[in-house]
PDB file of N, CA and C in Angstrom:
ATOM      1  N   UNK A   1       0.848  -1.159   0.000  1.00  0.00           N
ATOM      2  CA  UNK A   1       0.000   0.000   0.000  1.00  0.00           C
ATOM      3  C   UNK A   1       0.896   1.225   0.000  1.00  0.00           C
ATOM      4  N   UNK A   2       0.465   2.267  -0.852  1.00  0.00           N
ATOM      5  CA  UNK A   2       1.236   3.304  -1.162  1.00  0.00           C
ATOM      6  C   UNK A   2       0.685   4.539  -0.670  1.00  0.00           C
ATOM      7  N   UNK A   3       1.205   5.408   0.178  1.00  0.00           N
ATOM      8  CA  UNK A   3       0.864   6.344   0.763  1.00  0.00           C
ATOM      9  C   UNK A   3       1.676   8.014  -0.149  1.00  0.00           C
ATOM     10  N   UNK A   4       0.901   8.918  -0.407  1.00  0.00           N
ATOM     11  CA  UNK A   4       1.584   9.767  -1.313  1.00  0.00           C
ATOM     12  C   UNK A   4       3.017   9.467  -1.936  1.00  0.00           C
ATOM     13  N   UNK A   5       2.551   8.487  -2.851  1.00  0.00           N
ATOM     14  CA  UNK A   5       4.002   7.737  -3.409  1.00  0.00           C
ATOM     15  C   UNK A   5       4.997   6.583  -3.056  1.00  0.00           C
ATOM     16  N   UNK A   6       4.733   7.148  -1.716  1.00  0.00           N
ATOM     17  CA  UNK A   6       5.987   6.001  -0.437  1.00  0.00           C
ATOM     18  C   UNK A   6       5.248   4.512   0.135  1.00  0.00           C
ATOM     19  N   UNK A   7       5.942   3.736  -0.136  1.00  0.00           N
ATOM     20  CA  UNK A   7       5.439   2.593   0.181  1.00  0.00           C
ATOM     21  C   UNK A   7       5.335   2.527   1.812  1.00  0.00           C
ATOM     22  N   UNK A   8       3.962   2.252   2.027  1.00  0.00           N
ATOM     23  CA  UNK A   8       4.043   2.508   4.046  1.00  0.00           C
ATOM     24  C   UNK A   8       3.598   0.772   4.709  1.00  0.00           C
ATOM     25  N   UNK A   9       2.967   0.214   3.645  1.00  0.00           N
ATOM     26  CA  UNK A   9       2.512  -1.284   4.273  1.00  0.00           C
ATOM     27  C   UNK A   9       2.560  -2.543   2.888  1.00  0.00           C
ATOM     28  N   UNK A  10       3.124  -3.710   3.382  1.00  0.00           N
ATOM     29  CA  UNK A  10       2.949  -4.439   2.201  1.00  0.00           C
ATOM     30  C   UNK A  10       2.372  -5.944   3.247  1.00  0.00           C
ATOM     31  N   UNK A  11       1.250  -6.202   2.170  1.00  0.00           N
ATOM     32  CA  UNK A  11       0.818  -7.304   2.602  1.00  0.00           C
ATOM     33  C   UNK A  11       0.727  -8.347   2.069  1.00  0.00           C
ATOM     34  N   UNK A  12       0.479  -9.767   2.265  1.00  0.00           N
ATOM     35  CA  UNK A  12       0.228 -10.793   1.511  1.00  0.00           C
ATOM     36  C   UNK A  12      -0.222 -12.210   2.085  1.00  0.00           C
ATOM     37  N   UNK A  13      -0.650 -12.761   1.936  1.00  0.00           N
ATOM     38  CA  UNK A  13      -0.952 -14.016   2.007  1.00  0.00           C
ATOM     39  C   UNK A  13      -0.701 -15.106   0.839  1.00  0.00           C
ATOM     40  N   UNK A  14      -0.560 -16.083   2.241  1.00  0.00           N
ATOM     41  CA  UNK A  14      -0.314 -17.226   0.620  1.00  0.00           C
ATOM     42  C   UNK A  14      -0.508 -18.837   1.241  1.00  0.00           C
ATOM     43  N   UNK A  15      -0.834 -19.435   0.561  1.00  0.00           N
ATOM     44  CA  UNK A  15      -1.039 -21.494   0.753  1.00  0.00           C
ATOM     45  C   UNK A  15       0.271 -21.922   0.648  1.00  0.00           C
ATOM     46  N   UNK A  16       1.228 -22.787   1.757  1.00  0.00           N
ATOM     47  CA  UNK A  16       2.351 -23.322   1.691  1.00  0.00           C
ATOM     48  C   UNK A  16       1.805 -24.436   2.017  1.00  0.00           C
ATOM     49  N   UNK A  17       2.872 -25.212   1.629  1.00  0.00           N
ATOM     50  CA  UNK A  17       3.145 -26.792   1.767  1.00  0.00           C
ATOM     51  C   UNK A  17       2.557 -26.826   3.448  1.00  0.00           C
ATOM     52  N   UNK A  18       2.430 -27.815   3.915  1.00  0.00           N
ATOM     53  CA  UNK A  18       1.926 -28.650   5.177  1.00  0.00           C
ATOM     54  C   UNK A  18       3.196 -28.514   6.141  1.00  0.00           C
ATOM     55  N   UNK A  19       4.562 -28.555   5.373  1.00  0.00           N
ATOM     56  CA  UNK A  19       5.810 -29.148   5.805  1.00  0.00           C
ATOM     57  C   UNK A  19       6.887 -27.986   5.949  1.00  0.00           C
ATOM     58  N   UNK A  20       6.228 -27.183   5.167  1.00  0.00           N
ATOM     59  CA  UNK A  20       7.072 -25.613   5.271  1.00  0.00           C
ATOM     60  C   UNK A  20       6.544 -25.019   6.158  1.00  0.00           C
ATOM     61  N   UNK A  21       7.903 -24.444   7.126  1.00  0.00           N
ATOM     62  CA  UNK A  21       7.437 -23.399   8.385  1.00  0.00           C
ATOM     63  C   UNK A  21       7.848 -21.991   7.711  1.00  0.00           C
ATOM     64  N   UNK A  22       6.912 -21.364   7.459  1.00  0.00           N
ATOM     65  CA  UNK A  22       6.642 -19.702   6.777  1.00  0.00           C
ATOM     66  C   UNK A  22       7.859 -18.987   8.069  1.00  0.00           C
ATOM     67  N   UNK A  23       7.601 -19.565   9.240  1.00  0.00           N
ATOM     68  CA  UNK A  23       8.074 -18.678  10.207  1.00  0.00           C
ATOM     69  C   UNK A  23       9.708 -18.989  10.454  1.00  0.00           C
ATOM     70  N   UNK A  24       9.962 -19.605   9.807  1.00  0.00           N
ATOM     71  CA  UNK A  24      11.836 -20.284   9.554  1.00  0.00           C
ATOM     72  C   UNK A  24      12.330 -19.409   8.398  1.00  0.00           C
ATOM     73  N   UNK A  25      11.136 -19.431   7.454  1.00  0.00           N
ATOM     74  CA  UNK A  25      11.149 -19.091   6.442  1.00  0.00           C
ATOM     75  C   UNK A  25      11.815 -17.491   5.912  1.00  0.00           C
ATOM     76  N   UNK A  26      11.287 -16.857   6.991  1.00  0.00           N
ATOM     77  CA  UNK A  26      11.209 -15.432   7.071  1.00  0.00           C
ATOM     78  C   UNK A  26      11.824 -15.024   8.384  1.00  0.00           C
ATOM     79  N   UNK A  27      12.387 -15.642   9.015  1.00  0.00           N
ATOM     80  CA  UNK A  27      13.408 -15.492  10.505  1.00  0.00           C
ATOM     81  C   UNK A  27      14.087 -14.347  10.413  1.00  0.00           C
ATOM     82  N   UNK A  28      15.095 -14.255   9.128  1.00  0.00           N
ATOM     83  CA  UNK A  28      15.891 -13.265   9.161  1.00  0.00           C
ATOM     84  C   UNK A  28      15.080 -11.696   8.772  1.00  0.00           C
ATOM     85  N   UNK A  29      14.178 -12.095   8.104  1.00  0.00           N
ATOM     86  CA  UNK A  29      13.248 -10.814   8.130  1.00  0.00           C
ATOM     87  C   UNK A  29      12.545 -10.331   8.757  1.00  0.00           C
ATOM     88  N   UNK A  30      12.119 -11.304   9.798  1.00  0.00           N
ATOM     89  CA  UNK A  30      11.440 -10.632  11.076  1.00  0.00           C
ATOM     90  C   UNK A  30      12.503 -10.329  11.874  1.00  0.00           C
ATOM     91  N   UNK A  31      13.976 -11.166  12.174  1.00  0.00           N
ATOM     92  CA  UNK A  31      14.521 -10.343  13.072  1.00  0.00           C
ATOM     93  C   UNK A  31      14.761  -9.001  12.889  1.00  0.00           C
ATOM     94  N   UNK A  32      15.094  -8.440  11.140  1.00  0.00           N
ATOM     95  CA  UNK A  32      15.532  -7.440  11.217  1.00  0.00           C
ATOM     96  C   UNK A  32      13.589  -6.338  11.688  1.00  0.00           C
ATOM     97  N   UNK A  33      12.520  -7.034  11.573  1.00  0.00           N
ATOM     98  CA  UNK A  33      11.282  -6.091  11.760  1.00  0.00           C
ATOM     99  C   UNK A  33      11.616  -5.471  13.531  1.00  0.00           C
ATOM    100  N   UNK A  34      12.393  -6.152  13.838  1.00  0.00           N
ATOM    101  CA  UNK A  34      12.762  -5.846  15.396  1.00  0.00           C
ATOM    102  C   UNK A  34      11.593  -6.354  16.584  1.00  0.00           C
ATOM    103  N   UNK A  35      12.738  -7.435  17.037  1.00  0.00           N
ATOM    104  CA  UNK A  35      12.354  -8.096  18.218  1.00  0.00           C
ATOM    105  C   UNK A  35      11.062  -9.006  18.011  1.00  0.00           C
ATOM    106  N   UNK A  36      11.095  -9.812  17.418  1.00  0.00           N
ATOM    107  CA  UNK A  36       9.905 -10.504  16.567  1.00  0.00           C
ATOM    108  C   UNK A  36       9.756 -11.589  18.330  1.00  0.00           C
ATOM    109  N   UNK A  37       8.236 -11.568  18.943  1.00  0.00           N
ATOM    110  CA  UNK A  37       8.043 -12.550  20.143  1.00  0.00           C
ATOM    111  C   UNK A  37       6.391 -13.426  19.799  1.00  0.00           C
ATOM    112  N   UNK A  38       6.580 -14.660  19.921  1.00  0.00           N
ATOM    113  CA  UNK A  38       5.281 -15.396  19.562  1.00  0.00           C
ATOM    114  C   UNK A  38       4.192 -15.269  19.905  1.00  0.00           C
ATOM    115  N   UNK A  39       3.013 -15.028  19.589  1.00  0.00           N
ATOM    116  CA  UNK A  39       1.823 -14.811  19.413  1.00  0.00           C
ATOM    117  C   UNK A  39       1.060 -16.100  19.246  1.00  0.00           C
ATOM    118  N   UNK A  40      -0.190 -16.173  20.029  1.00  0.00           N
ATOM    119  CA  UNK A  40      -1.106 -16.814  20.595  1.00  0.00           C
ATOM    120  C   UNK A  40      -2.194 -16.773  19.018  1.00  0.00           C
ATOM    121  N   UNK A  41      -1.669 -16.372  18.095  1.00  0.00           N
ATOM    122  CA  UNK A  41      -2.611 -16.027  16.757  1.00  0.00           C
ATOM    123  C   UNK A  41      -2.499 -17.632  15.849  1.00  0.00           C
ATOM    124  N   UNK A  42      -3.707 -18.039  15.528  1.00  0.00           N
ATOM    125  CA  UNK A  42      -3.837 -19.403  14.832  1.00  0.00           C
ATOM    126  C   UNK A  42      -2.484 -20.710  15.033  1.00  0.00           C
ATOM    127  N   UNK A  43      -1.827 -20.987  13.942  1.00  0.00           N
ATOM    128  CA  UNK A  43      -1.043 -22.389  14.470  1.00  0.00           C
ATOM    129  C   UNK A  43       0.405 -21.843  15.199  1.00  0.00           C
ATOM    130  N   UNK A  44       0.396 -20.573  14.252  1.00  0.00           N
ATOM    131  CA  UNK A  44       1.736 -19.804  15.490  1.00  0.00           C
ATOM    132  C   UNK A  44       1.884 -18.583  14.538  1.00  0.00           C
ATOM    133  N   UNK A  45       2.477 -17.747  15.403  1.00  0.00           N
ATOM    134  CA  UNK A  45       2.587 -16.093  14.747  1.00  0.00           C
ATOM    135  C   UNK A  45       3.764 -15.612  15.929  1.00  0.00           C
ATOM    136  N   UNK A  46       3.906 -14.725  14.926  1.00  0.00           N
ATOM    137  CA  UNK A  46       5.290 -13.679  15.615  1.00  0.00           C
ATOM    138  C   UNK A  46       4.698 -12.325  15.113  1.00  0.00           C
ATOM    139  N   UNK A  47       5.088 -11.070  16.465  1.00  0.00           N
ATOM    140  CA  UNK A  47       4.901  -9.664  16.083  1.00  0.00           C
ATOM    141  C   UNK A  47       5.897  -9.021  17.114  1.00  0.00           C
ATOM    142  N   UNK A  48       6.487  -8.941  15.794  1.00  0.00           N
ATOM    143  CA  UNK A  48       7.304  -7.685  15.414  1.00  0.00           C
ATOM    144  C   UNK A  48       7.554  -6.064  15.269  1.00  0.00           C
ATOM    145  N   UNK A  49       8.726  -5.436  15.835  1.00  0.00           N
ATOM    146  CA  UNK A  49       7.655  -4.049  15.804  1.00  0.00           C
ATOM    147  C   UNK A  49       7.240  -3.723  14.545  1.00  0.00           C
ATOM    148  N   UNK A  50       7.931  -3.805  13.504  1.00  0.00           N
ATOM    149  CA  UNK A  50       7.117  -3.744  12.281  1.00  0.00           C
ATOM    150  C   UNK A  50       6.964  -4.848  11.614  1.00  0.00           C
ATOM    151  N   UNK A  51       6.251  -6.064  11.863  1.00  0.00           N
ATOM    152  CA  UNK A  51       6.242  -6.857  11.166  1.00  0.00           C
ATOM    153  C   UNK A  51       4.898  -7.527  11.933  1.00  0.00           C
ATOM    154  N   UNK A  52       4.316  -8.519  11.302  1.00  0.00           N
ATOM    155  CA  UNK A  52       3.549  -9.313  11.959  1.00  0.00           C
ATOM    156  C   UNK A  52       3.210 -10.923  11.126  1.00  0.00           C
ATOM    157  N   UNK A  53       3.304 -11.835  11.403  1.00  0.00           N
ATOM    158  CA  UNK A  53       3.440 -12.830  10.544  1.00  0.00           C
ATOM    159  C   UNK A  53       2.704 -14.323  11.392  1.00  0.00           C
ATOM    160  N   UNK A  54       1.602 -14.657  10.622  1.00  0.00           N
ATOM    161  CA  UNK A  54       1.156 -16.102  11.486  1.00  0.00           C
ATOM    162  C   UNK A  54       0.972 -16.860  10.481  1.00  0.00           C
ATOM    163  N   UNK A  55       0.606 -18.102  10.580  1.00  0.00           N
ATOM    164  CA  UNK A  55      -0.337 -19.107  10.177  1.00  0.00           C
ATOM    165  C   UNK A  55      -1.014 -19.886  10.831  1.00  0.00           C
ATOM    166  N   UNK A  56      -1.926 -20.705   9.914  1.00  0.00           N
ATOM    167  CA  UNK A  56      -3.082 -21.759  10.297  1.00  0.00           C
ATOM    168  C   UNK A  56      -2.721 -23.031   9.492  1.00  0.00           C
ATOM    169  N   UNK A  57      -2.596 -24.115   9.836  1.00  0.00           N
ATOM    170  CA  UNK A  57      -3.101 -25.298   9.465  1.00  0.00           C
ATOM    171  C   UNK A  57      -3.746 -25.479   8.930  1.00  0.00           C
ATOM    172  N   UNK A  58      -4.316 -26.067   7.608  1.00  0.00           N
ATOM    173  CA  UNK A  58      -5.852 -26.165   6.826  1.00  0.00           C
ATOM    174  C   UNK A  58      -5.558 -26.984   5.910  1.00  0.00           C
ATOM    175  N   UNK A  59      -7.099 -27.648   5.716  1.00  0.00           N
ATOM    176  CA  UNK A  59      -7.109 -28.680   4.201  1.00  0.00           C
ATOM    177  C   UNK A  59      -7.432 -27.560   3.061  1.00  0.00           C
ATOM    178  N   UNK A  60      -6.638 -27.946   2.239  1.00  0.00           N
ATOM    179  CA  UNK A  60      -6.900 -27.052   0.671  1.00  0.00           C
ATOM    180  C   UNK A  60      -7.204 -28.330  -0.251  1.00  0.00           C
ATOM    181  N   UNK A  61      -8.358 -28.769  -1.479  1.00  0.00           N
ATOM    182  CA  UNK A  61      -8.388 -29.291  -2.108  1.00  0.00           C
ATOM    183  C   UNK A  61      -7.887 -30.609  -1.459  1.00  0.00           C
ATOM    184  N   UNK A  62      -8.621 -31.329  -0.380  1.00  0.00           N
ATOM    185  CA  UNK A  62      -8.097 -32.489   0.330  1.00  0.00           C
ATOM    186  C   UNK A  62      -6.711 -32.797   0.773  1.00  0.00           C
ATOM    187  N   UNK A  63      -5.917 -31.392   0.399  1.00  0.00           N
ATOM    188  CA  UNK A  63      -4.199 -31.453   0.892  1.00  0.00           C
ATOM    189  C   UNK A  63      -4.116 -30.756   2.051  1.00  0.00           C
ATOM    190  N   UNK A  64      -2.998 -31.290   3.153  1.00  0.00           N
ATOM    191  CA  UNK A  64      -2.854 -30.442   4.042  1.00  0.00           C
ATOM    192  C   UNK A  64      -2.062 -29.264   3.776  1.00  0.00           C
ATOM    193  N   UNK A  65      -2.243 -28.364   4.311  1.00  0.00           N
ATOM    194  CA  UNK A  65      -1.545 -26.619   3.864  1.00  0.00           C
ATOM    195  C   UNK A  65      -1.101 -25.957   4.821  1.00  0.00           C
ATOM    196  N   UNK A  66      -0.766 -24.495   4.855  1.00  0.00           N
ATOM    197  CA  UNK A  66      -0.457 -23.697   6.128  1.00  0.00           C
ATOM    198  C   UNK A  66      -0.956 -22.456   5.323  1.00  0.00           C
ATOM    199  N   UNK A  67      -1.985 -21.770   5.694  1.00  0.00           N
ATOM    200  CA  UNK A  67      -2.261 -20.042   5.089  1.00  0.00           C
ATOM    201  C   UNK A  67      -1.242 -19.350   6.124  1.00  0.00           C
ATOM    202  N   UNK A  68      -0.567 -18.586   5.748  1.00  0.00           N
ATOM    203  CA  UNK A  68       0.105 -17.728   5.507  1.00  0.00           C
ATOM    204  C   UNK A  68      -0.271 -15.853   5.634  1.00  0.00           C
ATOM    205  N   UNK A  69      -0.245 -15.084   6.366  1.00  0.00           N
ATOM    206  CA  UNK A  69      -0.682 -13.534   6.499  1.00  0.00           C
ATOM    207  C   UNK A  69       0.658 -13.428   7.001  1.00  0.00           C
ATOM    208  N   UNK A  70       1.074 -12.448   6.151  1.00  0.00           N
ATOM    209  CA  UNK A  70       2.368 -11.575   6.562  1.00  0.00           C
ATOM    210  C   UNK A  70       1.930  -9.811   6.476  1.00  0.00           C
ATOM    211  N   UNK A  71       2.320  -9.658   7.236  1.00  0.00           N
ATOM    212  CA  UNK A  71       1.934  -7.639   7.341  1.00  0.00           C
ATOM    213  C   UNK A  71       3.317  -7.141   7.846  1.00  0.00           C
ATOM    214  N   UNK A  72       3.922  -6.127   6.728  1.00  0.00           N
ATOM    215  CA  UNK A  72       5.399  -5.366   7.143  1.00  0.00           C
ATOM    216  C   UNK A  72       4.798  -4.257   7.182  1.00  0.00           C
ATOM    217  N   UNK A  73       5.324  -3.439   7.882  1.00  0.00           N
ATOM    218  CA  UNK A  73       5.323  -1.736   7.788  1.00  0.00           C
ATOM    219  C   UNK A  73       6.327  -1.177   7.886  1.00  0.00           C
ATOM    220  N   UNK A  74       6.093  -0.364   6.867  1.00  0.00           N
ATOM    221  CA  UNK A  74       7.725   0.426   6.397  1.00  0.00           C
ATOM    222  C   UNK A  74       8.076   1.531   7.222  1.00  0.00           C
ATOM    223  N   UNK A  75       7.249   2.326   8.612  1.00  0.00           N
ATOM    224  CA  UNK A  75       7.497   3.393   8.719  1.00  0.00           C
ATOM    225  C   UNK A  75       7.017   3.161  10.407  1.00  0.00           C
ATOM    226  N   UNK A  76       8.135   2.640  11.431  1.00  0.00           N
ATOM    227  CA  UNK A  76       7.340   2.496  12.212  1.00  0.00           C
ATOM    228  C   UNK A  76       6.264   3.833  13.062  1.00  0.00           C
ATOM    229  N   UNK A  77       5.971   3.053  13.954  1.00  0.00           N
ATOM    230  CA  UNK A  77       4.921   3.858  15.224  1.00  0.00           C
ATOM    231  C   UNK A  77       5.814   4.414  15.936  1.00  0.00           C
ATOM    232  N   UNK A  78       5.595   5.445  16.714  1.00  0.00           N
ATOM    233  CA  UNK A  78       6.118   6.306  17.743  1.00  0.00           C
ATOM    234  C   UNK A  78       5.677   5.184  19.068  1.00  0.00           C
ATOM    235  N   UNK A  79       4.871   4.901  19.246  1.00  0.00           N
ATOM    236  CA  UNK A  79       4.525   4.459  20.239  1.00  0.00           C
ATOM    237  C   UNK A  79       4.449   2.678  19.731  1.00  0.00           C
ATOM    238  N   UNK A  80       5.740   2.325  19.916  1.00  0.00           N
ATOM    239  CA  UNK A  80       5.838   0.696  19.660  1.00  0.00           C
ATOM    240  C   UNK A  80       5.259  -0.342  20.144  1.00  0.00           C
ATOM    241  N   UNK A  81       4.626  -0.248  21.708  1.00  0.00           N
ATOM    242  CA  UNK A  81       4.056  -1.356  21.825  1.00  0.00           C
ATOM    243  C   UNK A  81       2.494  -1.422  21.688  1.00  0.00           C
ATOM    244  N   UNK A  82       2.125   0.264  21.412  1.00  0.00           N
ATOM    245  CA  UNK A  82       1.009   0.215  20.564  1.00  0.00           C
ATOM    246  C   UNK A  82       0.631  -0.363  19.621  1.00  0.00           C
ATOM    247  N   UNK A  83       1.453   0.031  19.001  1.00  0.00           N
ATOM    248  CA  UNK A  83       1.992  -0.166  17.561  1.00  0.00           C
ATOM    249  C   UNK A  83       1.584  -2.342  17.123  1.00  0.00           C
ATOM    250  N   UNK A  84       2.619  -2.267  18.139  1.00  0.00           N
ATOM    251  CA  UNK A  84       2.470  -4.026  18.279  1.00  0.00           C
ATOM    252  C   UNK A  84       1.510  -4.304  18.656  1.00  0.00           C
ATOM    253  N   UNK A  85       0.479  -4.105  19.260  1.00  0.00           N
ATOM    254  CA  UNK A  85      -1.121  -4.847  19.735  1.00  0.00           C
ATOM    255  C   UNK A  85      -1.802  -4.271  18.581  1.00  0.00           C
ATOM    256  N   UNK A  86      -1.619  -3.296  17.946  1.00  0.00           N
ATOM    257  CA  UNK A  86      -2.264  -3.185  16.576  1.00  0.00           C
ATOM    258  C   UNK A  86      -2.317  -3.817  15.383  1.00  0.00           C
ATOM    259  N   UNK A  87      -0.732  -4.266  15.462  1.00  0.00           N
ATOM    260  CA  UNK A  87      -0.345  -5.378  14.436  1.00  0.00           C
ATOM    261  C   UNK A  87      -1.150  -6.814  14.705  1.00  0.00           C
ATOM    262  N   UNK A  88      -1.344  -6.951  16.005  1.00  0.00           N
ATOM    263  CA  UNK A  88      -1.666  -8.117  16.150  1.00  0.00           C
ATOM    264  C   UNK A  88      -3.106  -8.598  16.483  1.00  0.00           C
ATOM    265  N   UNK A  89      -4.114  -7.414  16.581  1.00  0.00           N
ATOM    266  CA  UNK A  89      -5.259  -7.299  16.543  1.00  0.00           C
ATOM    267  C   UNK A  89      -6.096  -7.687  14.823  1.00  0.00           C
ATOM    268  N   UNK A  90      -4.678  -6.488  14.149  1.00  0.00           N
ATOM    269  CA  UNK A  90      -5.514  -7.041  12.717  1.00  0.00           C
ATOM    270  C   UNK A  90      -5.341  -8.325  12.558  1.00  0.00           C
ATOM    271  N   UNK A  91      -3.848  -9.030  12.304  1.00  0.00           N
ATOM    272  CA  UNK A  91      -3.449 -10.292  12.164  1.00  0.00           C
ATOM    273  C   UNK A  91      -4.371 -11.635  12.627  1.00  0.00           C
ATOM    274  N   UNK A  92      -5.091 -11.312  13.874  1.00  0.00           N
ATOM    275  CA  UNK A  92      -6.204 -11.980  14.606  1.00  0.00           C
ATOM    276  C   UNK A  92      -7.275 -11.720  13.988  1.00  0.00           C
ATOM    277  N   UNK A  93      -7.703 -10.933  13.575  1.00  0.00           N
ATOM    278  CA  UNK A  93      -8.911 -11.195  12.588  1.00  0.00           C
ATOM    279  C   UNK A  93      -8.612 -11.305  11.604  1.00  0.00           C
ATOM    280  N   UNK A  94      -7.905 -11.109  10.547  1.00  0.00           N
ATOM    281  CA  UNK A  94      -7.784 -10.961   9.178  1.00  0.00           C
ATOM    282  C   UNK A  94      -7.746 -12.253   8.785  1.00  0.00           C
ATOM    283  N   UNK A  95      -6.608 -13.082   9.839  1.00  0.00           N
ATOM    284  CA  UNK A  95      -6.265 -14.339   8.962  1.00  0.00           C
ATOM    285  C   UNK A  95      -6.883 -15.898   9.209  1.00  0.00           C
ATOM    286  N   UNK A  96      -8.244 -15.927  10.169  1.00  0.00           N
ATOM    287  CA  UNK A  96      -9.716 -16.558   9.579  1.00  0.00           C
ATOM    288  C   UNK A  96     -10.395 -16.554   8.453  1.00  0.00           C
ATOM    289  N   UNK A  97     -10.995 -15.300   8.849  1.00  0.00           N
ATOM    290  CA  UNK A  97     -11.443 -14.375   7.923  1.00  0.00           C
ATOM    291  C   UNK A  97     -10.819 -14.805   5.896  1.00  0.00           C
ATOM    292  N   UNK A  98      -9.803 -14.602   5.962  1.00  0.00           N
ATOM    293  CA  UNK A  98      -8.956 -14.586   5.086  1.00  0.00           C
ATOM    294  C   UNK A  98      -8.281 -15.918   4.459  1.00  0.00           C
ATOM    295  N   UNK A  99      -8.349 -17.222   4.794  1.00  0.00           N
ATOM    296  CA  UNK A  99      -8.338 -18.423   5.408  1.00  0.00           C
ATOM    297  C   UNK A  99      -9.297 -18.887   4.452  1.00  0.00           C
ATOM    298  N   UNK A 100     -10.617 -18.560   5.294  1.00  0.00           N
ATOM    299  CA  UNK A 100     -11.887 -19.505   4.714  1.00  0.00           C
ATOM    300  C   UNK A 100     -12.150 -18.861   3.170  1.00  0.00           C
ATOM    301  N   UNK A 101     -11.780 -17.564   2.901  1.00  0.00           N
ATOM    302  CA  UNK A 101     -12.429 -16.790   1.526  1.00  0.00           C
ATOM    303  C   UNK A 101     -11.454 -17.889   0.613  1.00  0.00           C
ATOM    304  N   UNK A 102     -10.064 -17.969   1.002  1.00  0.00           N
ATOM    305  CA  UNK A 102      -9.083 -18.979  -0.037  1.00  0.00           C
ATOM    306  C   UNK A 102      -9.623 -20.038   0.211  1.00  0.00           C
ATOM    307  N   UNK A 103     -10.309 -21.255   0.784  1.00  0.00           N
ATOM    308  CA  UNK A 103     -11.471 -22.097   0.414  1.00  0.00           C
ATOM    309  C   UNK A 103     -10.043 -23.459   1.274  1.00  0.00           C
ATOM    310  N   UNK A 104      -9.512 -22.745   1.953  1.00  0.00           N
ATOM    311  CA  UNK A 104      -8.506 -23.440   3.149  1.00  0.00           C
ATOM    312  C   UNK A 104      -8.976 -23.524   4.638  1.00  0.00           C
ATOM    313  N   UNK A 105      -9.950 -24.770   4.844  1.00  0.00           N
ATOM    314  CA  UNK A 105     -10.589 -25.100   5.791  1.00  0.00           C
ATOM    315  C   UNK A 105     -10.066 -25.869   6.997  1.00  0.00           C
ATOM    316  N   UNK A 106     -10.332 -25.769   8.245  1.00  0.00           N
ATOM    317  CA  UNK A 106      -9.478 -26.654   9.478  1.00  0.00           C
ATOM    318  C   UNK A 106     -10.223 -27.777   9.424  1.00  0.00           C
TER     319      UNK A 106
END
C-alpha cells in the first residue's frame, strides 16, 4: 500500500506446503522487523515491531496446507508497543477471515 508515493505497508498471504514453516522461512526478516516474540494467533505467529506474521493449518483441495498472512510496515509507530497490539489485533482477525475466503478449511 502506497501512501503519497511512499510505500508505508505491504501485505500478503499465501497457501504453503503442510511441511514448510513460513516462520523459519522469514526469521531473518522478522529479526531485522525488530524483536519478533510469539503470538497466541492461529497455528503460530510472531509480532514484530514492524512486522507481523502467522499461520493456520488447513485442508486445501483435500491437501494439508499452512495459510500464511504476513503484514510489514515500512514506517514504524512512535509508540511501539502500541503499535504491536495493533499489528496483532488485525493479524487476529484478518487471517480466519482470510483463510476460509481462499477455500482453506481446518
Amino acid at each position: 500500500m502506497d501512501v503519497d508515493k511512499r510505500r508505508e505497508l505491504t501485505f500478503q498471504a499465501n497457501l504453503v506446503a503442510a511441511d514448510v514453516d513460513p516462520l523459519q522461512v522469514k526469521n531473518i526478516s522478522l529479526l531485522r522487523a525488530g524483536n519478533p516474540q510469539k503470538a497466541d494467533i492461529g497455528s503460530d505467529a510472531r509480532i514484530a515491531d514492524n512486522a507481523a506474521m502467522a499461520y493456520s493449518a488447513c485442508t486445501y483441495k483435500g491437501e494439508p496446507r499452512r495459510y500464511v498472512v504476513e503484514l510489514w510496515v515500512h514506517k514504524p509507530s512512535a509508540d511501539i508497543n502500541e503499535h504491536r497490539k495493533d499489528l496483532a489485533r488485525f493479524i487476529t482477525a484478518y487471517l480466519p477471515a482470510a483463510q476460509k475466503t481462499a477455500g482453506c478449511t481446518s
